[in-house]
Protein backbone atom coordinates (compact mmCIF):
# COMPACT_ATOMS: atom_id res chain seq x y z
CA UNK A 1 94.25 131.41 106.38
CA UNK A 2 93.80 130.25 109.68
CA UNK A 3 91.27 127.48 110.95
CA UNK A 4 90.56 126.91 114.64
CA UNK A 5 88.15 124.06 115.54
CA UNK A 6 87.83 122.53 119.00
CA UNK A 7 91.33 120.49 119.37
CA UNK A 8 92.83 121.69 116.39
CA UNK A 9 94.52 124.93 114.62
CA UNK A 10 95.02 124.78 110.47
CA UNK A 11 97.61 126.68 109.35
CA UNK A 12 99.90 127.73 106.91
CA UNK A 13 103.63 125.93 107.23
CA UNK A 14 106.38 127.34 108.82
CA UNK A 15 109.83 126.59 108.63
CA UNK A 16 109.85 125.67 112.47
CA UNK A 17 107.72 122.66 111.12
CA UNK A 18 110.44 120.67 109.80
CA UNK A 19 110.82 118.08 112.84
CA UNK A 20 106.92 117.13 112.82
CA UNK A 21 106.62 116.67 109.11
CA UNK A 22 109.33 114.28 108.79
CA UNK A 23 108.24 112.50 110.99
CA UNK A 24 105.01 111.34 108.58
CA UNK A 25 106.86 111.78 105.35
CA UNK A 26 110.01 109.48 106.36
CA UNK A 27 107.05 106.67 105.24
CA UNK A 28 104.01 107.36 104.08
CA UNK A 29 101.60 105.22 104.91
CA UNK A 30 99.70 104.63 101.16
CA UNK A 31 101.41 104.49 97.87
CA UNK A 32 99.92 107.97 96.15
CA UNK A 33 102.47 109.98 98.01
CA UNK A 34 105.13 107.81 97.97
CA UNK A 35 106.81 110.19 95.75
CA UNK A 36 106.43 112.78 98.70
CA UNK A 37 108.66 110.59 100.89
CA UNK A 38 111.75 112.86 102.15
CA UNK A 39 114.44 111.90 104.72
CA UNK A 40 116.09 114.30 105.92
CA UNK A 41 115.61 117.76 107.77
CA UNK A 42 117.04 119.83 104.73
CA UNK A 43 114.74 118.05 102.37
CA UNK A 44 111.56 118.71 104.93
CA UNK A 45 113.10 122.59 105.10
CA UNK A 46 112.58 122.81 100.92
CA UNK A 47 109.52 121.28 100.59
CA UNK A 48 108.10 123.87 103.82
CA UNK A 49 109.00 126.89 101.81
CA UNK A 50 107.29 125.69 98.85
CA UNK A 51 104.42 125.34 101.28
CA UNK A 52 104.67 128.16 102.60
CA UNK A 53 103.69 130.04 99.20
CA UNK A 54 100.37 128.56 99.31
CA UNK A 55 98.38 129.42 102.40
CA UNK A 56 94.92 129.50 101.20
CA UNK A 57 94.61 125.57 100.48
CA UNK A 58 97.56 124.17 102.18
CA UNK A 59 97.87 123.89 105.29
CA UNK A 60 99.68 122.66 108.35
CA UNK A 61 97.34 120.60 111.00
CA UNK A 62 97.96 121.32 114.66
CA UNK A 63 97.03 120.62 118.18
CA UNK A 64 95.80 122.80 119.74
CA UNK A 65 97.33 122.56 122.87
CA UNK A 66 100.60 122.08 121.90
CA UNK A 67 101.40 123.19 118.48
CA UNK A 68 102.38 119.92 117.03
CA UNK A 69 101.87 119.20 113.49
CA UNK A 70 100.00 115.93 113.29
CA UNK A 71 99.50 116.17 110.02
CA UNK A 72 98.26 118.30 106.74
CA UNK A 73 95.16 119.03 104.20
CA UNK A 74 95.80 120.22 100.66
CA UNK A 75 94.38 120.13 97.42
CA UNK A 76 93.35 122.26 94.41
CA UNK A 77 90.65 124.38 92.69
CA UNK A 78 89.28 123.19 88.98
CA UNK A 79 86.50 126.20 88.28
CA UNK A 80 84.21 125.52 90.84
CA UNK A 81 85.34 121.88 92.53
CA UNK A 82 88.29 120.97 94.37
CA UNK A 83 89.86 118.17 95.38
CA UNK A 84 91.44 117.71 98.98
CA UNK A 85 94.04 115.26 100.37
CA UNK A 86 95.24 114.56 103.55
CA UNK A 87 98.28 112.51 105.44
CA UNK A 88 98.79 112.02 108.63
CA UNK A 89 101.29 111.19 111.42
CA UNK A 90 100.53 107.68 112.57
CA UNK A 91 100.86 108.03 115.79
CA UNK A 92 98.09 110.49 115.72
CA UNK A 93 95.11 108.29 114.07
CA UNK A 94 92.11 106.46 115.95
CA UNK A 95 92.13 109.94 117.90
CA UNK A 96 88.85 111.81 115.86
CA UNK A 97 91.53 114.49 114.34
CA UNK A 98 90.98 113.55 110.68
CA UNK A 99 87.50 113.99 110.71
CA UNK A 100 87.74 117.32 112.65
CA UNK A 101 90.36 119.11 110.38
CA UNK A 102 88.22 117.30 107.49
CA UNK A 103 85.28 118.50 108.92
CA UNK A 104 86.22 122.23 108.84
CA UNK A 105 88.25 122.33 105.98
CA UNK A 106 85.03 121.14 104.03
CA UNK A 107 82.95 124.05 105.38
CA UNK A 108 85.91 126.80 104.73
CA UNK A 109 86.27 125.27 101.13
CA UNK A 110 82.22 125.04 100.71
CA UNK A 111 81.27 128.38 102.99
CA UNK A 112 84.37 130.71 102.76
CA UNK A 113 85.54 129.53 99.18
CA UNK A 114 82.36 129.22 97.40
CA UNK A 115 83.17 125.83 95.95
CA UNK A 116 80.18 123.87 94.52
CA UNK A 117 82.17 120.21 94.25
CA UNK A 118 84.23 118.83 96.85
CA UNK A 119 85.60 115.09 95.62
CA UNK A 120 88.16 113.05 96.83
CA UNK A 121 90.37 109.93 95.57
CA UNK A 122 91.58 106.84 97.45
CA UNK A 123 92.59 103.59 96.75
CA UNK A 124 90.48 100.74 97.02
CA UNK A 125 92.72 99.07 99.30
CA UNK A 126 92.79 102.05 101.84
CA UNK A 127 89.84 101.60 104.43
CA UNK A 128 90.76 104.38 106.97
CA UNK A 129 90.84 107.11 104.10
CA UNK A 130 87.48 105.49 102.95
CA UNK A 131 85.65 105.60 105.92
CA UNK A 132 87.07 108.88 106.86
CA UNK A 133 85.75 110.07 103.39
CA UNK A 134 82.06 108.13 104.38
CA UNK A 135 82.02 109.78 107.42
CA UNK A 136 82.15 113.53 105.82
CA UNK A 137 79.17 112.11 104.04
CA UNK A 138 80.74 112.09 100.79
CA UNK A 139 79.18 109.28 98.39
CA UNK A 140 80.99 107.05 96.54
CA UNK A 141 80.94 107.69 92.81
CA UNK A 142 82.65 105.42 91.26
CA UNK A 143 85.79 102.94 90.98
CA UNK A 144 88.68 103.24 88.44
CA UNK A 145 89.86 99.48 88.50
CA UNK A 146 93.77 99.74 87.45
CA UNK A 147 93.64 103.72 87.32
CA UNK A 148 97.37 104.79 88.13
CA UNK A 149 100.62 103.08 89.52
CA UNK A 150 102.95 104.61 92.40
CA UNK A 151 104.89 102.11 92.99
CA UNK A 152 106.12 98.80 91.28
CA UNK A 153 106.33 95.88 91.77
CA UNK A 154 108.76 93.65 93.16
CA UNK A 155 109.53 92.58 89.64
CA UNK A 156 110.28 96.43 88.44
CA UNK A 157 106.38 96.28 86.51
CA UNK A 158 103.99 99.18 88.05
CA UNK A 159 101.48 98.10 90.49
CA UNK A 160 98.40 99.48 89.44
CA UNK A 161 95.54 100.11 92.10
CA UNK A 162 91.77 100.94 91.76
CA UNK A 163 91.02 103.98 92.45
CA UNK A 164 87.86 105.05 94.01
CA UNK A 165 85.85 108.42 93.62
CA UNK A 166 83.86 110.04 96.34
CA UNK A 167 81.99 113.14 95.93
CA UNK A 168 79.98 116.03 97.84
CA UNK A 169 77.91 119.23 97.02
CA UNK A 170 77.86 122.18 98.73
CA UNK A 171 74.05 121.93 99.08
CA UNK A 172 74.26 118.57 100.41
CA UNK A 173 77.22 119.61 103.21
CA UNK A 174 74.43 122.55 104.03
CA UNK A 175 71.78 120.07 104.60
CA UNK A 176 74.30 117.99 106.40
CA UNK A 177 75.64 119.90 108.46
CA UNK A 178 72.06 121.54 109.46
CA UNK A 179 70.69 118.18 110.60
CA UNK A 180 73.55 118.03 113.03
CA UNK A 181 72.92 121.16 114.74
């Protein structure tokens, strides 16, 4: 699966990958994929093959113009809803390319997949991911005050964070996206 929008290509991994990716997983910037942390080339090299088995959800964000991976979008099917994530290199934010790889990853997972349910997690503590999420037009549907732990403390106890729902329908990204045009 290949997505092209105006700056941007989505892809599925390839091994040649291995350079850009570390360069956002040597520290992820929020705790729920802290566990995805790797840091080292060989580490990046495994976890790109595993990748590279799933190219209908996962996939690799470029530019355009150069072929850099800036960053990725993933997620999974339950029946008819899925859930997306997304990380991205640092150095790439404030730049609009979240929002476009968001932006057409929501229509191939609403108008190519069929999906009815798009909805989304973040922390509470996580503005950029929340207004990233706000701008898609997703609606917040909830907060799970103390839902999970990814990290501890500095005492060894698990830091728990809220955990806030956001949620779309494919009939509401239809009427969305018609307005725009």
């Amino acid at each position: 699966m290949i997505i092209e929008t105006e700056r941007l290509i989505l892809r599925p991994f390839e091994l040649k990958d291995a350079a850009d990716v570390l360069e956002y997983l040597e520290d992820p910037e929020v705790h729920c994929f802290s566990d995805m942390k790797l840091d080292n080339l060989n580490d990046v090299g495994k976890v790109i093959s595993r990748r590279m088995e799933e190219t209908d959800y996962y996939l690799a964000v470029t530019l355009k113009e150069t072929g850099k991976v800036i960053g990725e979008v993933f997620g999974g099917p339950e029946e008819d809803s899925f859930s997306p994530c997304w990380m991205y290199n640092k150095a790439y934010q404030g730049k609009g390319y979240a929002f476009e790889a968001g932006a057409a990853y929501f229509d191939y997972l609403f108008c190519t997949c069929g999906f009815r349910r798009i909805y989304a997690y973040t922390e509470e503590d996580n503005i950029k991911s929340q207004g990233l999420i706000r701008k898609l037009g997703m609606r917040h549907e909830g907060t799970f005050i103390e839902y999970v732990s990814f990290v501890n403390n500095p005492d060894g106890t698990p830091l728990y964070e809220n955990t806030m729902e956001f949620a779309m329908l494919k009939k509401e990204w239809v009427k969305m996206k018609d307005a725009v045009k």
